[in-house]
N, C-alpha and C. Protein backbone atom coordinates (compact mmCIF):
# COMPACT_ATOMS: atom_id res chain seq x y z
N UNK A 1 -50.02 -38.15 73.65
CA UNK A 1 -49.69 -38.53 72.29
C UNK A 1 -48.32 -39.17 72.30
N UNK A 2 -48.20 -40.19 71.80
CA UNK A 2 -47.07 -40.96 71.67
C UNK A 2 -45.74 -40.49 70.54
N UNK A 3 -46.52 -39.52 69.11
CA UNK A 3 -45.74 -39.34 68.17
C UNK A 3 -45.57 -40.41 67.22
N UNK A 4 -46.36 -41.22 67.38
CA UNK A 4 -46.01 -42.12 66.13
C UNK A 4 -47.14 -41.67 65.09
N UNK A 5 -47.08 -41.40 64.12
CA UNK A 5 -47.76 -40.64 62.75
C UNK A 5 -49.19 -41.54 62.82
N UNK A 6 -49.91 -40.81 62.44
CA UNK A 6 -51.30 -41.30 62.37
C UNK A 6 -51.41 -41.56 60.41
N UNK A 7 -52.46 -42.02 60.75
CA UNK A 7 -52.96 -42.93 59.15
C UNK A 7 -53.97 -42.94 59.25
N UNK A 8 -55.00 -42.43 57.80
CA UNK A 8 -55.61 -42.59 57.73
C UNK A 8 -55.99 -43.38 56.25
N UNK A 9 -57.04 -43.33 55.62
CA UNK A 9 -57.56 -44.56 54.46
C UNK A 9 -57.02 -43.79 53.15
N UNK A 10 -56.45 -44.66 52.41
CA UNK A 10 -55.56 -44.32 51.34
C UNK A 10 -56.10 -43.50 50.23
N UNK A 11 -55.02 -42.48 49.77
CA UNK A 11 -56.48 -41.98 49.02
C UNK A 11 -54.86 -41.23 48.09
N UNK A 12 -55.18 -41.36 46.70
CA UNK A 12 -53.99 -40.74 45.42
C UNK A 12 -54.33 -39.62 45.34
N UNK A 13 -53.21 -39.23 44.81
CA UNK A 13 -53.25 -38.43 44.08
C UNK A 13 -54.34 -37.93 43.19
N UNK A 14 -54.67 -38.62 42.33
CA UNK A 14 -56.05 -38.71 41.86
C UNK A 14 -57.21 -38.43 42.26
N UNK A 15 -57.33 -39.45 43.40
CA UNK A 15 -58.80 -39.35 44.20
C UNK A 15 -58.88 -38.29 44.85
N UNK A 16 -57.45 -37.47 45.48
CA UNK A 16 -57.63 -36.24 46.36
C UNK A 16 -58.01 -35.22 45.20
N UNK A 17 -57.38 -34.90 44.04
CA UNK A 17 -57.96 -34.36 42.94
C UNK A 17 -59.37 -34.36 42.26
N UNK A 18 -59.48 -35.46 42.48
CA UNK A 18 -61.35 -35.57 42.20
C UNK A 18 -62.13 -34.89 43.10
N UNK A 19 -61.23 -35.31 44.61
CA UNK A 19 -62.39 -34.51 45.50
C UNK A 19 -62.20 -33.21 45.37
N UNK A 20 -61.30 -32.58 45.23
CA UNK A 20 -60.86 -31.01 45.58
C UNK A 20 -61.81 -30.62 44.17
N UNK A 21 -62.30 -31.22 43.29
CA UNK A 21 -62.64 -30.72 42.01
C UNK A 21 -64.23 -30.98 41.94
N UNK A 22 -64.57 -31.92 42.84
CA UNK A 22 -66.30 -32.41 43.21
C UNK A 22 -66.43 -30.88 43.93
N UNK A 23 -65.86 -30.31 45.15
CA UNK A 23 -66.27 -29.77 45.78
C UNK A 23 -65.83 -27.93 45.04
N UNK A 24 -65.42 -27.93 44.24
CA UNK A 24 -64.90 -26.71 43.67
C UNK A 24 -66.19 -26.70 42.92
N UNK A 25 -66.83 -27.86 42.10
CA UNK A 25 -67.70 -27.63 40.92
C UNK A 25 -69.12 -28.11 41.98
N UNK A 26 -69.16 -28.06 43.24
CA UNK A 26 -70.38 -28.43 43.94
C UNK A 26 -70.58 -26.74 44.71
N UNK A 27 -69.62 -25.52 44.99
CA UNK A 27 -69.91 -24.16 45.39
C UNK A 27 -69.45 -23.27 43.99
N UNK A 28 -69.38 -24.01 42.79
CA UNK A 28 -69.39 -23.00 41.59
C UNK A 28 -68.24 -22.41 41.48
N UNK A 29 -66.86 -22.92 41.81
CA UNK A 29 -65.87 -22.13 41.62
C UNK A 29 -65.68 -22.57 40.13
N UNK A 30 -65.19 -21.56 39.49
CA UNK A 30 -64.73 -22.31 38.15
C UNK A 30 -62.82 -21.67 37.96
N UNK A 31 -62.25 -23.36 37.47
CA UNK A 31 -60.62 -23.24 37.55
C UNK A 31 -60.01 -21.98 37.54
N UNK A 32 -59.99 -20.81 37.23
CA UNK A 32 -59.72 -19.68 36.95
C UNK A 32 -59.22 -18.86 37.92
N UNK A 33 -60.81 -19.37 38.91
CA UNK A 33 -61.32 -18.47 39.90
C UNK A 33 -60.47 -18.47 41.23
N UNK A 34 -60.05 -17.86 42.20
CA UNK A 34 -59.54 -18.03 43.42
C UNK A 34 -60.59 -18.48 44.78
N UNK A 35 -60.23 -18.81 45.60
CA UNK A 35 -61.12 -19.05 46.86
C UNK A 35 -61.07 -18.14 47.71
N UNK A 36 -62.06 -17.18 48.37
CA UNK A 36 -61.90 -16.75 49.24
C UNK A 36 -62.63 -17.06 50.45
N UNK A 37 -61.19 -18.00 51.12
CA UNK A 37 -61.48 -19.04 52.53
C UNK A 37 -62.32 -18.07 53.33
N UNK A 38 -61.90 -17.19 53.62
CA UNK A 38 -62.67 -16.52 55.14
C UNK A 38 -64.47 -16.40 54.19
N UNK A 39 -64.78 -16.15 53.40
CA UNK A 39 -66.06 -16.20 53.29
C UNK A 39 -66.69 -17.44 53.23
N UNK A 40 -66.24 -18.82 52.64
CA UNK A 40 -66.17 -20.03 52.28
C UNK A 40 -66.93 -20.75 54.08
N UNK A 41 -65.93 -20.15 55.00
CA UNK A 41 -65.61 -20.34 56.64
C UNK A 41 -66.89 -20.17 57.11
N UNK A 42 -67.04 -18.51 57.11
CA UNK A 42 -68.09 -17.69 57.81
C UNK A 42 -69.14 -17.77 57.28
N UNK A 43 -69.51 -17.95 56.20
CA UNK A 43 -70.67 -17.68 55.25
C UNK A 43 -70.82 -18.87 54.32
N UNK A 44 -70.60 -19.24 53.51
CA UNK A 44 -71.13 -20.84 52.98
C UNK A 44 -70.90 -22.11 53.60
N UNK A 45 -70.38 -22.54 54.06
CA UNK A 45 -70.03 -23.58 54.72
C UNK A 45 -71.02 -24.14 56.02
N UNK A 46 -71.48 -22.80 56.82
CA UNK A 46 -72.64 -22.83 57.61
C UNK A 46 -74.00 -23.21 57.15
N UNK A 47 -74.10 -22.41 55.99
CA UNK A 47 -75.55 -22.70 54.99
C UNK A 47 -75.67 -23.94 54.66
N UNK A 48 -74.54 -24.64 54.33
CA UNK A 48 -74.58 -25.75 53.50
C UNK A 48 -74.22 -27.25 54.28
N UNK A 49 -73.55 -26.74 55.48
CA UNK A 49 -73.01 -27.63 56.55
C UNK A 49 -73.80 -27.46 58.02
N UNK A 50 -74.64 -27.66 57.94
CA UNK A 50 -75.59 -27.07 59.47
C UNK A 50 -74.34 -27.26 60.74
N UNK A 51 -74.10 -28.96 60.38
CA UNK A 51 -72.92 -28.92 61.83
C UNK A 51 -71.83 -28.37 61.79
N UNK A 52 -71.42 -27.87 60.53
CA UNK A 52 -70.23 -26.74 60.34
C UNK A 52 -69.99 -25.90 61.33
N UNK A 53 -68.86 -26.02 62.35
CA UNK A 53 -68.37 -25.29 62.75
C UNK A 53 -67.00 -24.78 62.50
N UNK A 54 -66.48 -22.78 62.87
CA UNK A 54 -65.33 -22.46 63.11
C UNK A 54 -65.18 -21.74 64.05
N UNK A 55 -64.31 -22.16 64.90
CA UNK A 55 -63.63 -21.16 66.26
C UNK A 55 -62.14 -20.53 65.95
N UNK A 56 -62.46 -19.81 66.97
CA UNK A 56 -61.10 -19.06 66.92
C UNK A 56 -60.43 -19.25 67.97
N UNK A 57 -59.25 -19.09 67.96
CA UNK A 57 -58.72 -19.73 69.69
C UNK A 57 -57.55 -18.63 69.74
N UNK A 58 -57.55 -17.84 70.49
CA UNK A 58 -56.44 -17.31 70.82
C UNK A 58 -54.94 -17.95 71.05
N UNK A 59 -54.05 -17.58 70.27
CA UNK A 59 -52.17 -18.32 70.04
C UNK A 59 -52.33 -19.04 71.41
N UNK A 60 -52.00 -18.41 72.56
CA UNK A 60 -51.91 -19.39 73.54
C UNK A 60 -52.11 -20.20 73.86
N UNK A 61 -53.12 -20.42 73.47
CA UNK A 61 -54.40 -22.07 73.59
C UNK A 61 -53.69 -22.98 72.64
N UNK A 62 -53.23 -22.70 71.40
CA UNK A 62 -52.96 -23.12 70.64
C UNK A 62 -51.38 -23.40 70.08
N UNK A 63 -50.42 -23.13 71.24
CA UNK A 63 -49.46 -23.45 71.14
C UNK A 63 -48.55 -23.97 69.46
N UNK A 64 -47.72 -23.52 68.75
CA UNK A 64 -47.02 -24.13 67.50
C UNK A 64 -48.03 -24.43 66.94
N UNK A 65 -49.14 -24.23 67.00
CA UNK A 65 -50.39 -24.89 65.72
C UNK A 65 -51.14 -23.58 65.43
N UNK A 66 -51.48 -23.37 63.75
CA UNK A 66 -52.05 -22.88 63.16
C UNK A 66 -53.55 -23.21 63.16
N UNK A 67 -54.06 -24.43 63.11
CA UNK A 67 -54.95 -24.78 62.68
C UNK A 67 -55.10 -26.38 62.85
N UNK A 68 -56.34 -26.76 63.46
CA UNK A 68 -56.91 -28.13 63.95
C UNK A 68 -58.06 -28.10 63.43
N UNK A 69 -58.65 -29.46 63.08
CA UNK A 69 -59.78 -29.73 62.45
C UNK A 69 -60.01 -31.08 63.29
N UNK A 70 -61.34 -31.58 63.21
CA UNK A 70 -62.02 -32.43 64.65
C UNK A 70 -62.23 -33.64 63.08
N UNK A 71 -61.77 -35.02 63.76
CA UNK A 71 -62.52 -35.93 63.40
C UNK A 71 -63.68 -36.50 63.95
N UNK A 72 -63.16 -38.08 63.15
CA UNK A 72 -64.99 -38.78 63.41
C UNK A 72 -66.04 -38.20 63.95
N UNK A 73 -66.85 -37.20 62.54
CA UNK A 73 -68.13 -36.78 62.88
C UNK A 73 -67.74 -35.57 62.75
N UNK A 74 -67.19 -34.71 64.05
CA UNK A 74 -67.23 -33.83 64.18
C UNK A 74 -66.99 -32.83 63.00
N UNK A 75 -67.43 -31.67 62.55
CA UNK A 75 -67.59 -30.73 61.81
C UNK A 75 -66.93 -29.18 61.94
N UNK A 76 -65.93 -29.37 62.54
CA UNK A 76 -65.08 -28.45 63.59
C UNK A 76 -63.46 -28.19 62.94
N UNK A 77 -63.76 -26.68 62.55
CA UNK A 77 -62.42 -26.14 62.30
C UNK A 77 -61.91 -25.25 63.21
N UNK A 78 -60.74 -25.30 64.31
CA UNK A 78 -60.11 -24.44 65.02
C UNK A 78 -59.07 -23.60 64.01
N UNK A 79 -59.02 -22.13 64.57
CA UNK A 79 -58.23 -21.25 63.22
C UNK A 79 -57.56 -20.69 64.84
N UNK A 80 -56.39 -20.43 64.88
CA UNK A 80 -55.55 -19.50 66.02
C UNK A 80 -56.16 -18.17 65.58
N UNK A 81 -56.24 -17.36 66.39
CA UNK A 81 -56.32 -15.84 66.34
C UNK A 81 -55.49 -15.53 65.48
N UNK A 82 -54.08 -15.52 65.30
CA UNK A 82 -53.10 -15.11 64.31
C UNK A 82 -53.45 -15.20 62.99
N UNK A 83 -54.01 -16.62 62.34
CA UNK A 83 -53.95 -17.13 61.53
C UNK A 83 -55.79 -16.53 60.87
N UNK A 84 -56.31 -16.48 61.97
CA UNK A 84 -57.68 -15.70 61.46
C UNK A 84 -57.59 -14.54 61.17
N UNK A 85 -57.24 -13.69 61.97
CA UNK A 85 -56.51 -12.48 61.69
C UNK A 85 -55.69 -12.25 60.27
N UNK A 86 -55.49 -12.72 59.91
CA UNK A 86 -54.33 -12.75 58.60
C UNK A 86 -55.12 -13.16 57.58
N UNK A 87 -55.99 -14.44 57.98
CA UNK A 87 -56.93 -14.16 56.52
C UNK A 87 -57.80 -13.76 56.15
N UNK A 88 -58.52 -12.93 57.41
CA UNK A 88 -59.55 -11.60 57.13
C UNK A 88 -58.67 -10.81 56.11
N UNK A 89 -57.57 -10.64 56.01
CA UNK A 89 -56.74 -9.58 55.51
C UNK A 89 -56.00 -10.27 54.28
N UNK A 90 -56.40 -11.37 54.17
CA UNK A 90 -55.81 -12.07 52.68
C UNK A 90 -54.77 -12.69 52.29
N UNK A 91 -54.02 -12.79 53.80
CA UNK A 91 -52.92 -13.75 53.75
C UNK A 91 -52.61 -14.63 53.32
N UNK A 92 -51.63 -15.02 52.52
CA UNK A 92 -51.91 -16.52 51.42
C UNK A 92 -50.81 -17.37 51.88
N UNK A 93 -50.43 -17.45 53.27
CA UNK A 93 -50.05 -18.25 53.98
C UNK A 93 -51.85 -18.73 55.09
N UNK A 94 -52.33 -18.01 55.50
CA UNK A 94 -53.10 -17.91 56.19
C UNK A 94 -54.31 -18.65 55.30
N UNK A 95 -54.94 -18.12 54.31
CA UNK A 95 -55.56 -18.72 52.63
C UNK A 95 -55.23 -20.45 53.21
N UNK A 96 -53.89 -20.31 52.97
CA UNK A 96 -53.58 -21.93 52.52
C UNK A 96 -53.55 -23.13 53.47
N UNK A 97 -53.65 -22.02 55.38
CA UNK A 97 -53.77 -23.04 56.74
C UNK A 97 -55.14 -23.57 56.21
N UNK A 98 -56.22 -22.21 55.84
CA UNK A 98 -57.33 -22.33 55.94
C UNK A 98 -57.67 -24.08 55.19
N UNK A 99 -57.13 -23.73 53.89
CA UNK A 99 -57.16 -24.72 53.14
C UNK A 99 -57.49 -25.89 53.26
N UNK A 100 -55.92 -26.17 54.12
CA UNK A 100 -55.66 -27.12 54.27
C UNK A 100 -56.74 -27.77 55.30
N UNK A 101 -56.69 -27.26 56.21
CA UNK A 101 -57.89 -27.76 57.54
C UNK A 101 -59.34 -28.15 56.71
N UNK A 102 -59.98 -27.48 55.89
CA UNK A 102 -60.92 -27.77 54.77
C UNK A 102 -61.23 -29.15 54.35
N UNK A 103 -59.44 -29.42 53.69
CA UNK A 103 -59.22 -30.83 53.14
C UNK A 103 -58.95 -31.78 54.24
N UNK A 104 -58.50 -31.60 55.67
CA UNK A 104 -59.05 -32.49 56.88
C UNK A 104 -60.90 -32.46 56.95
N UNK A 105 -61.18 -31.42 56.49
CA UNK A 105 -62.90 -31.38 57.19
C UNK A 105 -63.53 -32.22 56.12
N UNK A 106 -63.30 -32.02 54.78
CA UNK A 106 -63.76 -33.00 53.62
C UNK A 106 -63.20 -34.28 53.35
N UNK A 107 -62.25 -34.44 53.73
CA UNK A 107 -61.61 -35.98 53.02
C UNK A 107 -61.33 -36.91 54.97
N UNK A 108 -61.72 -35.97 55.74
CA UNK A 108 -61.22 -36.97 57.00
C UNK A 108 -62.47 -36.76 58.29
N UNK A 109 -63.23 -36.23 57.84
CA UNK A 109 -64.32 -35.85 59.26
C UNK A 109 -64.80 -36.74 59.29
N UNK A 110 -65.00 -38.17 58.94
CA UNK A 110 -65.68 -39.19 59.10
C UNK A 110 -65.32 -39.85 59.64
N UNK A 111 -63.99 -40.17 59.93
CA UNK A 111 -63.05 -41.09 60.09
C UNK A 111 -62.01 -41.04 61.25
N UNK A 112 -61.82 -41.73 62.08
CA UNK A 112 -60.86 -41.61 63.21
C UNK A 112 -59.46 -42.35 62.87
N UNK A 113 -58.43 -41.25 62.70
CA UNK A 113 -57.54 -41.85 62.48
C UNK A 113 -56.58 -42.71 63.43
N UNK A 114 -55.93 -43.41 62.82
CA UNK A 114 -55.16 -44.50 63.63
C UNK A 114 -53.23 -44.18 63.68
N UNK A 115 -53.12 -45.47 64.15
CA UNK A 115 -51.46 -45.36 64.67
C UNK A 115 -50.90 -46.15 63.50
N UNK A 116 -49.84 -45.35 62.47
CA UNK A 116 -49.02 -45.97 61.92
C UNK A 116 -48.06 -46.50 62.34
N UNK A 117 -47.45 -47.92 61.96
CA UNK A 117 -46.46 -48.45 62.31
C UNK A 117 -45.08 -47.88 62.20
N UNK A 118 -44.05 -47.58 62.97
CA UNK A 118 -42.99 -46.94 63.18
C UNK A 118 -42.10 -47.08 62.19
N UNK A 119 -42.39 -47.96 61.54
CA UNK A 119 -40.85 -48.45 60.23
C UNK A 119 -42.03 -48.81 58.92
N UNK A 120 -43.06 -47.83 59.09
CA UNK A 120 -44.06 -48.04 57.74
C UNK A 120 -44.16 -46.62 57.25
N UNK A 121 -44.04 -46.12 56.21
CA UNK A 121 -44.53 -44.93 55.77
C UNK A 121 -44.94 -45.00 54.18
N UNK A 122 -45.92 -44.40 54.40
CA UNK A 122 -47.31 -44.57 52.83
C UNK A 122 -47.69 -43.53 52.68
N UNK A 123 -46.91 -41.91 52.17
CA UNK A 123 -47.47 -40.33 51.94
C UNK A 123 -49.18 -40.90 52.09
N UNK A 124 -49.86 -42.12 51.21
CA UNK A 124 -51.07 -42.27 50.67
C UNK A 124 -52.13 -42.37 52.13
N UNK A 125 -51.31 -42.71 53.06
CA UNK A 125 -51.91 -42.76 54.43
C UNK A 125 -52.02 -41.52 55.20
N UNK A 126 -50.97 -40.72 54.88
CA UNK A 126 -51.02 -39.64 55.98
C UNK A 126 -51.96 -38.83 56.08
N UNK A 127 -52.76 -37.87 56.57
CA UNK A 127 -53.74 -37.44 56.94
C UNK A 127 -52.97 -35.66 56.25
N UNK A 128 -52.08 -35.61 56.70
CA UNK A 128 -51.27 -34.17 56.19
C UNK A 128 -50.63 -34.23 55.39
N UNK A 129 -50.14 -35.28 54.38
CA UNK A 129 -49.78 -35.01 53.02
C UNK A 129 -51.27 -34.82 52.26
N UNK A 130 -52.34 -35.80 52.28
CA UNK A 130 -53.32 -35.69 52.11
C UNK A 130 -54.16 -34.19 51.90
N UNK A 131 -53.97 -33.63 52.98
CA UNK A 131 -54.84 -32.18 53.50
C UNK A 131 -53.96 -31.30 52.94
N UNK A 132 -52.22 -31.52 52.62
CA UNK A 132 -51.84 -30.49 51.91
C UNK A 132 -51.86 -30.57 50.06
N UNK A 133 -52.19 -31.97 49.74
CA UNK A 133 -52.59 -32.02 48.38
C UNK A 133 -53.49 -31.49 48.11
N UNK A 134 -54.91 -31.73 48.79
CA UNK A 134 -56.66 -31.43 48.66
C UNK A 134 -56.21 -29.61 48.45
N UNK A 135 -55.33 -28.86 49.76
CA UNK A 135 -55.31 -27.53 49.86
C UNK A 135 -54.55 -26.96 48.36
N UNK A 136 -53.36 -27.95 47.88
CA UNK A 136 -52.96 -27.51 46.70
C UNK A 136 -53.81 -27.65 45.15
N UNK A 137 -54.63 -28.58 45.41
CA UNK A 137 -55.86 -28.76 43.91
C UNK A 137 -56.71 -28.22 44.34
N UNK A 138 -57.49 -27.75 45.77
CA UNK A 138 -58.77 -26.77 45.73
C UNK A 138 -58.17 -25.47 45.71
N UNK A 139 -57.23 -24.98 45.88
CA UNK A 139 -56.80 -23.35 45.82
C UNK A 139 -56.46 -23.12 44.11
N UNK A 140 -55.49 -24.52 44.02
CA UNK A 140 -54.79 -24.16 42.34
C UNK A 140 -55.27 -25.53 41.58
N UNK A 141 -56.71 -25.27 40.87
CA UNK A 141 -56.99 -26.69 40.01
C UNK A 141 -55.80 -26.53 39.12
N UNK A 142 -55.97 -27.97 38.12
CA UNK A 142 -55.17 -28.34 37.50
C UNK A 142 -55.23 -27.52 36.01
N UNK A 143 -56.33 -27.04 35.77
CA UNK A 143 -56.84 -26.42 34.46
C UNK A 143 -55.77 -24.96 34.80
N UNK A 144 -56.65 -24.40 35.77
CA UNK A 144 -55.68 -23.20 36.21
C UNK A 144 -54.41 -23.29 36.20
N UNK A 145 -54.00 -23.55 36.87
CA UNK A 145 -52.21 -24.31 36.75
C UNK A 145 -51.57 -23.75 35.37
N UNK A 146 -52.17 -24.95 34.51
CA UNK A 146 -51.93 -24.63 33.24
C UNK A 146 -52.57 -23.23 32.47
N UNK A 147 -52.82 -22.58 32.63
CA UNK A 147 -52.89 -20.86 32.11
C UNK A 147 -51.89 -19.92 32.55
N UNK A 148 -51.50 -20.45 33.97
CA UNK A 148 -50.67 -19.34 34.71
C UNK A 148 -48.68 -19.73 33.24
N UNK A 149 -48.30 -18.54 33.71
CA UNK A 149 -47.61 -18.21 32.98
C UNK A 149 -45.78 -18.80 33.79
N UNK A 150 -45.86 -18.84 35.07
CA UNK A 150 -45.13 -19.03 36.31
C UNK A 150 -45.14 -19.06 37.84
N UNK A 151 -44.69 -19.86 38.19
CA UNK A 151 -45.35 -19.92 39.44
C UNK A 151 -45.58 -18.79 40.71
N UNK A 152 -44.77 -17.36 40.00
CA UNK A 152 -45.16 -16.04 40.81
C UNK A 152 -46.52 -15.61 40.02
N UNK A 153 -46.84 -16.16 38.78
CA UNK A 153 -47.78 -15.52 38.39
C UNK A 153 -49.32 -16.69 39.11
N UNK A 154 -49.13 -17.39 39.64
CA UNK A 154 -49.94 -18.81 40.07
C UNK A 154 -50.07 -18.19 40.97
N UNK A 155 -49.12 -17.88 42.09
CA UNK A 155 -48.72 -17.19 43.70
C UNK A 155 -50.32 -15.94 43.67
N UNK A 156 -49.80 -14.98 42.61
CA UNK A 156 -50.47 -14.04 42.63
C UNK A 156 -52.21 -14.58 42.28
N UNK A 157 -52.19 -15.06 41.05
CA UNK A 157 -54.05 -15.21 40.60
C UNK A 157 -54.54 -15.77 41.69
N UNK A 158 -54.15 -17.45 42.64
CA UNK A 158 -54.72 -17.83 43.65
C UNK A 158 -54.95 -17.50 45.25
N UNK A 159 -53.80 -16.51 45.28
CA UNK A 159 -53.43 -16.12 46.36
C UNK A 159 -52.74 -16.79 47.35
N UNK A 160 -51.90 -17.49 47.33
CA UNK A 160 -50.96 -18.94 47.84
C UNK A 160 -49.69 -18.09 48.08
N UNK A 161 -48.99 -19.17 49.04
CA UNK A 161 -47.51 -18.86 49.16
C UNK A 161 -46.84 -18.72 47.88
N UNK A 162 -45.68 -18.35 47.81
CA UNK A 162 -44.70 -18.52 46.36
C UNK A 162 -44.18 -19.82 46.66
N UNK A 163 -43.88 -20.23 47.78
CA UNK A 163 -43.10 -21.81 47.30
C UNK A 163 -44.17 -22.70 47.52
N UNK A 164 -45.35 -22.70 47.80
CA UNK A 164 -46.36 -23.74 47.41
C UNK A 164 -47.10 -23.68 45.70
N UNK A 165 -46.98 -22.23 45.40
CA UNK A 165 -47.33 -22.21 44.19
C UNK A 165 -46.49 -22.94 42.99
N UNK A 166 -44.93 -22.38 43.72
CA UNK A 166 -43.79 -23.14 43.30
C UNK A 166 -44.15 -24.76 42.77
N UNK A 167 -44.15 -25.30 43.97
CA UNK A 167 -44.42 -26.83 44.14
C UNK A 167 -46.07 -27.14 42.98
N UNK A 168 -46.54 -26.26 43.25
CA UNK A 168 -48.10 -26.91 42.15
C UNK A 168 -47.66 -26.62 40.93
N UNK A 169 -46.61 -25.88 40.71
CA UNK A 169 -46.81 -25.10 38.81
C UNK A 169 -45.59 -26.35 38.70
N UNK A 170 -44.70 -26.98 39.12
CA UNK A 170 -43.77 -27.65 38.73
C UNK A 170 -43.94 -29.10 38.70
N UNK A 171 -45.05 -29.17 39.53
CA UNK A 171 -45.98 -30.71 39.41
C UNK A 171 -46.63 -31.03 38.37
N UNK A 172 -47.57 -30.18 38.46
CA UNK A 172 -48.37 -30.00 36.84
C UNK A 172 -47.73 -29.78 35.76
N UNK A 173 -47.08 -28.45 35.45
CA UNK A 173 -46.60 -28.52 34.28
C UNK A 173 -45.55 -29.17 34.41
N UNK A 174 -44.15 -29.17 34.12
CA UNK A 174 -43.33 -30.21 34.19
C UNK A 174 -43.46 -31.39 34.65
N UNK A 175 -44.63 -32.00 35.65
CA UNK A 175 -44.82 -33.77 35.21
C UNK A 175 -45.60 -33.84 34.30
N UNK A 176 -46.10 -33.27 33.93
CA UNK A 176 -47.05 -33.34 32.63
C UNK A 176 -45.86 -33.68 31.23
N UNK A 177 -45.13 -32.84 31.31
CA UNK A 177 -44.26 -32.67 30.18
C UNK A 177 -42.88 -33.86 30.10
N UNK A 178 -43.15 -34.32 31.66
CA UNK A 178 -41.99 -35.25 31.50
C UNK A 178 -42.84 -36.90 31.04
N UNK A 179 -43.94 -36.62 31.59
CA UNK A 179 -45.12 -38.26 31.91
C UNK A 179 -45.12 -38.00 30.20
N UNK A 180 -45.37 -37.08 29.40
CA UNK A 180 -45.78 -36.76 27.92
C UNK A 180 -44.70 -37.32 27.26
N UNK A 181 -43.47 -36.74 27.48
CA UNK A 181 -42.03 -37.57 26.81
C UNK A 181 -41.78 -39.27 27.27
N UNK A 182 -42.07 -39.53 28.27
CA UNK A 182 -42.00 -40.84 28.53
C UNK A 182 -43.17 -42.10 27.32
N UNK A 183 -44.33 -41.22 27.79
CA UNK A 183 -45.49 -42.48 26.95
C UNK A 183 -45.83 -41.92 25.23
């Protein structure tokens, strides 16, 4: 690997929202509701994804990485032992690796990503701003968002980190409220 950032096909804010919200209202979650990844993993995703796969890889194998997901084609979520381990048990750091790898398996398994240019950067390209938006609108829709009271109270109903919940309750509500004063 060279390190120069990969890219993949552009996709907003918006569109990652549509998808995280196709696929929330395609397994019946309704906004309210929380996800619980490890069943999502083990148990629907197989039913519904024949080539769905998840492994587990013991830390070692897996060096500084939580979690890998397989492109073009492939149907393949790697979870570290650590990180599986933790969300058998409900970890909402662990919840939100899961997540995220999800939103690589839905918005990028088709697709082989490429080499961005060194003095180009487009969040709309990246493959991991991407997978961490999809993980922040499929864990915390936008409806939900707006009921929670604060973002420890967001933390708690979805089961998420506190500073990712942070980051979704201050997106939504306060750009909402600032985009509202502007137009």
């Amino acid at each position: 690997m060279d390190g120069d950032p990969k890219t993949v096909d552009v996709m907003s804010n918006d569109s990652i929202e549509y998808a995280a919200n196709f696929f929330r209202e395609f397994f019946e979650l309704k906004p309210g509701k929380g996800v619980n990844m490890i069943n999502l993993l083990e148990k629907v995703l197989p039913r519904v994804l024949p080539d769905f796969v998840m492994l587990v890889e013991p830390d070692e194998d897996m060096p500084g990485v939580d979690g890998v997901t397989a492109s073009a084609g492939d149907r393949t979520i790697w979870l570290s032992d650590s990180i599986y381990t933790k969300l058998y048990y409900g970890d909402p750091h662990a919840q939100y690796v899961a997540a995220h790898e999800l939103g690589h398996l839905f918005l990028h398994s088709s697709q082989t990503p490429g080499y961005a240019k060194k003095n180009m950067y487009d969040e709309r390209i990246d493959p991991e701003w991407q997978a961490d938006k999809f993980a922040d609108m499929w864990l915390m829709p936008t409806e939900g968002v707006k009921r929670c009271r604060s973002p420890a109270h967001l933390a708690a109903k979805y089961n998420v980190p506190d500073d990712v919940a942070e980051r979704r309750f201050n997106e939504v509500i306060f750009g909402e409220q600032i985009q509202g004063e502007l137009f």
